[in-house]
Protein backbone atom coordinates (compact mmCIF):
# COMPACT_ATOMS: atom_id res chain seq x y z
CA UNK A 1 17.84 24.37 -65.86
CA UNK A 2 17.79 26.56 -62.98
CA UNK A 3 17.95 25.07 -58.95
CA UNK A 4 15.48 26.45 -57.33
CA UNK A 5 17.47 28.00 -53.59
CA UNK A 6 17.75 25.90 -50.76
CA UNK A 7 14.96 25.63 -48.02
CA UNK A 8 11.91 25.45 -50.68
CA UNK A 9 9.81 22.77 -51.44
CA UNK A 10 9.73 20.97 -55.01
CA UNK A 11 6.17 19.99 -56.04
CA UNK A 12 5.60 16.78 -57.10
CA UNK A 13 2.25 15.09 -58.07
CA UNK A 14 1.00 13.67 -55.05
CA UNK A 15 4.02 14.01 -52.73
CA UNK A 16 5.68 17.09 -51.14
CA UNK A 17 9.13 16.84 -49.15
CA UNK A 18 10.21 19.65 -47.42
CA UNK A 19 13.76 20.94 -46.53
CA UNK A 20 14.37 21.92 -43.03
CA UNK A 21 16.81 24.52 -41.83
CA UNK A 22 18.38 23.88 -45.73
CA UNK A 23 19.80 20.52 -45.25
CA UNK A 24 18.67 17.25 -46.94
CA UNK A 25 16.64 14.69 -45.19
CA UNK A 26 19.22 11.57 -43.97
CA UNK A 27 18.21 8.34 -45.65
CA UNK A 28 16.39 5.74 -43.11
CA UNK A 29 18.54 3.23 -41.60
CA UNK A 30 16.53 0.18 -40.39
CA UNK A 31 19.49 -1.69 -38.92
CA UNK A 32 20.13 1.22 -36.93
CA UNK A 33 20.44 0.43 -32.83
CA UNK A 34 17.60 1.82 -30.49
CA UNK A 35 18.45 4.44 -29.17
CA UNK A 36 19.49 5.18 -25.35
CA UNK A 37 16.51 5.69 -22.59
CA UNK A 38 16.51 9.43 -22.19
CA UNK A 39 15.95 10.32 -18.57
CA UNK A 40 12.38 12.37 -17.65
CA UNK A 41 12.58 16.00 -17.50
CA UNK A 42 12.21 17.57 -14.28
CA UNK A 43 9.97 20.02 -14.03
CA UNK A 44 10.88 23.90 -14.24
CA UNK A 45 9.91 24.56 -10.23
CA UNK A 46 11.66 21.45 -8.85
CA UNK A 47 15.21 22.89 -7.60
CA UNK A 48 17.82 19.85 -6.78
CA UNK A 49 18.69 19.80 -2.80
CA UNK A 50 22.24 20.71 -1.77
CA UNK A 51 22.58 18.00 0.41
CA UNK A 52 20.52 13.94 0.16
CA UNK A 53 19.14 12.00 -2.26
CA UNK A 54 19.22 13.22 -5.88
CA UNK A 55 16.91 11.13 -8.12
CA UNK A 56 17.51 10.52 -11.77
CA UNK A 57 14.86 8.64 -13.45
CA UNK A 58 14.32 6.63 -16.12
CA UNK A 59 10.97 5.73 -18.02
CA UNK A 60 11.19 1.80 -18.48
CA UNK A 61 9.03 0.35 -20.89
CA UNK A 62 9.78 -3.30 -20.72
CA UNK A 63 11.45 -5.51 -18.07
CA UNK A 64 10.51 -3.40 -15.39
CA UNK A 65 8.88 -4.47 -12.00
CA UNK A 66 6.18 -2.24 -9.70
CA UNK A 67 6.62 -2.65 -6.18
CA UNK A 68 4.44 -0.10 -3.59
CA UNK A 69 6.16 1.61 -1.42
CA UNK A 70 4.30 -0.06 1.35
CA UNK A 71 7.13 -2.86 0.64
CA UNK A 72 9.72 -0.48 -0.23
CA UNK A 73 9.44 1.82 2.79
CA UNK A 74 8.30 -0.81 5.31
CA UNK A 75 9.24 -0.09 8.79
CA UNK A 76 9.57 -3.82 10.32
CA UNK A 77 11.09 -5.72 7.80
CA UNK A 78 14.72 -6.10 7.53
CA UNK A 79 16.39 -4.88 3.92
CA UNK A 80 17.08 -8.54 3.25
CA UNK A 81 12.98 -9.47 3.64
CA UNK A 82 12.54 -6.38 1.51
CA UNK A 83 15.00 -7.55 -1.26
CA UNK A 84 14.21 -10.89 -1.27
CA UNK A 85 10.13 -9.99 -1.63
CA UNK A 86 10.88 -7.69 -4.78
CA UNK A 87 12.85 -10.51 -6.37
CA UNK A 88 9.70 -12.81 -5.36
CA UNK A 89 7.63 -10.25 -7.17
CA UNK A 90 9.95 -9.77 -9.90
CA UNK A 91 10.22 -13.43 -11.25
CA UNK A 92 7.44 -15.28 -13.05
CA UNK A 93 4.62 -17.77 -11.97
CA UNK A 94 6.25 -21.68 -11.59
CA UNK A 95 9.80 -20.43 -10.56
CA UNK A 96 10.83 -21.99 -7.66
CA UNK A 97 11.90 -20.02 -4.33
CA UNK A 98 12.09 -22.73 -1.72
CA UNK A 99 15.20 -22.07 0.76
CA UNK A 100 17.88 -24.18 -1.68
CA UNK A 101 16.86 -22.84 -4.89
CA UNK A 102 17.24 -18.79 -3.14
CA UNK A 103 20.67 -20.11 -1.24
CA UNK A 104 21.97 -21.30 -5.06
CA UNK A 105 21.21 -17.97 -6.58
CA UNK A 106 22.00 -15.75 -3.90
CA UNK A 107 25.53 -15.26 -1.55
CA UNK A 108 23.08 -15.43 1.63
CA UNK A 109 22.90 -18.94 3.66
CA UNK A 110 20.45 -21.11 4.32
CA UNK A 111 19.78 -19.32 7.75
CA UNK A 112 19.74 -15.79 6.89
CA UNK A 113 16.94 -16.61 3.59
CA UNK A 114 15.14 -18.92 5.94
CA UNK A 115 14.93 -15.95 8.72
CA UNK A 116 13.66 -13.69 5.47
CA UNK A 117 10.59 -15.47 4.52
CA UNK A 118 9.53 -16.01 7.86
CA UNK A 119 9.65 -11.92 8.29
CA UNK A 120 7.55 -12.02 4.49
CA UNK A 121 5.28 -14.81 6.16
CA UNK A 122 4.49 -12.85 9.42
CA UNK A 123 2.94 -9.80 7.54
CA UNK A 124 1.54 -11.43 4.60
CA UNK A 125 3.70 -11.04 1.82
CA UNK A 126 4.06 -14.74 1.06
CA UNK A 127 1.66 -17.64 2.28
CA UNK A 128 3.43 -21.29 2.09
CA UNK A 129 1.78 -24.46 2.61
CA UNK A 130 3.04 -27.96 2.63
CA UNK A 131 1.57 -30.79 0.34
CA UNK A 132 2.16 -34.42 -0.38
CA UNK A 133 2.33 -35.26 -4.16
CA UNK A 134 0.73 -38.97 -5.21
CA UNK A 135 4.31 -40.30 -4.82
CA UNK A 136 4.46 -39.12 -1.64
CA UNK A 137 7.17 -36.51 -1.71
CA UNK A 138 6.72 -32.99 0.42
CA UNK A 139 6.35 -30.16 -1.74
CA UNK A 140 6.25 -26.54 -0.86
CA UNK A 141 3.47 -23.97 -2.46
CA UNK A 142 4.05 -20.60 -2.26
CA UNK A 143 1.81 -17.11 -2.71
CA UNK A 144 3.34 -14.11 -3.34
CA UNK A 145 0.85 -11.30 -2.55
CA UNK A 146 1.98 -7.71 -4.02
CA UNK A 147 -0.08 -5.65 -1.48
CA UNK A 148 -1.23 -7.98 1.69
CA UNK A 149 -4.09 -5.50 2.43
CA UNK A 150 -5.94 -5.50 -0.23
CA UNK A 151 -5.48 -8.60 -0.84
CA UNK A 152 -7.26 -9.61 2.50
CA UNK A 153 -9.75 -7.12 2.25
CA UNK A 154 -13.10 -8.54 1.14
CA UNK A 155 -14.15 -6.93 -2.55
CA UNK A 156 -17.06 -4.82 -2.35
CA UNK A 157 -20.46 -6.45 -3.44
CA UNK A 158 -21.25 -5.89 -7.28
CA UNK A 159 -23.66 -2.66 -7.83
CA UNK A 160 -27.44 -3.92 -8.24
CA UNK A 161 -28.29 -3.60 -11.92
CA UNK A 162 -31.94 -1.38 -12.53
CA UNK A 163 -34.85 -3.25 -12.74
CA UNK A 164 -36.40 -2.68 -16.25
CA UNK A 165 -39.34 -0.59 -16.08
CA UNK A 166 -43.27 -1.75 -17.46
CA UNK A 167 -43.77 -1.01 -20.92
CA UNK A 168 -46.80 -0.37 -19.80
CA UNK A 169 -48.52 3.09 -19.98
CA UNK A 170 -49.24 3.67 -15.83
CA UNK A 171 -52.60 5.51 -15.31
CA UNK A 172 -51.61 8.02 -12.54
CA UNK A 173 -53.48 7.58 -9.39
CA UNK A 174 -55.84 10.08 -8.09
CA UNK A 175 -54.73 12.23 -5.97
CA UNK A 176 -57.33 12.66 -2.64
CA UNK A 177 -58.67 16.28 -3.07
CA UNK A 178 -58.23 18.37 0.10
CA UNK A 179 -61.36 18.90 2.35
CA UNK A 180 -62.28 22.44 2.79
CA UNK A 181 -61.58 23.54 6.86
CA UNK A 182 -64.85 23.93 8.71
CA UNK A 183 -65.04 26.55 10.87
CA UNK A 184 -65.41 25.64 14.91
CA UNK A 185 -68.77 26.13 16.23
CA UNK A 186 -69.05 28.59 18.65
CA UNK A 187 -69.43 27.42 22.32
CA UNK A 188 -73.02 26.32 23.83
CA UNK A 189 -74.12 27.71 27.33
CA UNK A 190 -73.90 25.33 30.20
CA UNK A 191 -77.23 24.78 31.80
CA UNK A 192 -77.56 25.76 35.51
CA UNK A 193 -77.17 22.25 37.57
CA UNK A 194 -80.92 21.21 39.12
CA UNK A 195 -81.16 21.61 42.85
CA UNK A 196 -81.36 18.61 44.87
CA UNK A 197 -84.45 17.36 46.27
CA UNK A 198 -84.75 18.08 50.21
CA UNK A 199 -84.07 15.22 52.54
CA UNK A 200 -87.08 12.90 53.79
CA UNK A 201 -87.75 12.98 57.44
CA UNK A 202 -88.52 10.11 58.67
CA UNK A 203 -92.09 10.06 60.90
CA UNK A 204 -93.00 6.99 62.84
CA UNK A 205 -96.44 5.29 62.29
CA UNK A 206 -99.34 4.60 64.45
CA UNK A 207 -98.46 1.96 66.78
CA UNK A 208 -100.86 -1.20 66.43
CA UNK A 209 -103.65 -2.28 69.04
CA UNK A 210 -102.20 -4.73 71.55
CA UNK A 211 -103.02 -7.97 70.99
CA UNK A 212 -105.85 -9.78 73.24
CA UNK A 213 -104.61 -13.05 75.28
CA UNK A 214 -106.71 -16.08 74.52
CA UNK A 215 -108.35 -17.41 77.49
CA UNK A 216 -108.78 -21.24 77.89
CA UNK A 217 -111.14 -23.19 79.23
CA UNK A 218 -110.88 -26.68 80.80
């Protein structure tokens, strides 16, 4: 029987495996480890600096924490606030991060993580509030908010659905026709004011006969 040369492909009903570069395919290993986080490419225009910061990333795809650069980059908190608020951040709902439990897992004191949350308090990282449980010990509830301001921003109001429209047939309404323009009539002579009746003179009457005085007799 003759081998066929390396680099073709032998048919088989239903299944083709082909040879690349002339070498055999490795057999699968399932027990094998995962293999190492590559780091991203840069991209082809992006020249390194000669002097600063060089950045080598990493893509994580589990355990992995997003924190904003408004926290990151903040210009009034110290870098202990800013540590101590991505470890807030980082840990899950129910842990506890009073003052004793942060002093046990961290080399800070008492004073120092105490002077931290304040700083995360003042700009409204974390909100704490004191309660008295049934048996009437003082507990300690904390909020951790991620981004402050849009946290205290009030949400938008929810976009007003369409009414539904009448199944109806709607008759369209008429439409008032245009009156044709009349033309202005053309303007009427004045007529000539009437003259003024002359003024009455006034001429005195006859005077009347003067009166006879009765005589009397005694």
């Amino acid at each position: 029987m003759r081998r066929p040369p390396a680099g073709t492909a032998i048919p088989i009903e239903g299944l083709t495996n082909k040879e690349e570069n002339g070498f055999p395919m490795a057999p699968q290993q399932l027990n094998a480890p995962a293999p190492a986080p590559r780091p991203v490419p840069e991209p082809a225009h992006r020249t390194r600096p000669r002097s600063g910061l060089v950045h080598v990333t990493f893509r994580h795809r589990e355990r992995f924490t997003v924190v904003g650069n408004h926290l990151a980059q903040h210009r009034e908190l110290s870098l202990l606030a800013i540590g101590l608020a991505v470890h807030i951040q980082s840990v899950p709902d129910g842990t506890r991060v009073d003052i004793k439990s942060l002093t046990a897992r961290f080399p800070e004191g008492e004073t120092r993580i105490a002077a931290a949350l304040r700083e995360l308090e003042a700009h409204g990282y974390l909100a704490r509030t004191a309660r008295r449980t049934p048996g009437g010990r003082m507990v300690t509830h904390t909020v951790s908010y991620a981004n402050p301001t849009a946290a205290h921003t009030p949400a938008p109001p929810p976009p007003q659905r369409p009414r539904p429209q009448d199944p109806r047939p709607q008759h369209p309404q008429p439409q008032p026709q245009p009156q044709p323009e009349r033309s202005p009539l053309p303007p009427q002579p004045t007529p000539p004011p009437e003259p003024s009746p002359p003024p009455q003179r006034f001429q005195p009457g006859p005077e009347p006969p003067p009166r006879a005085n009765p005589t009397r007799t005694t």
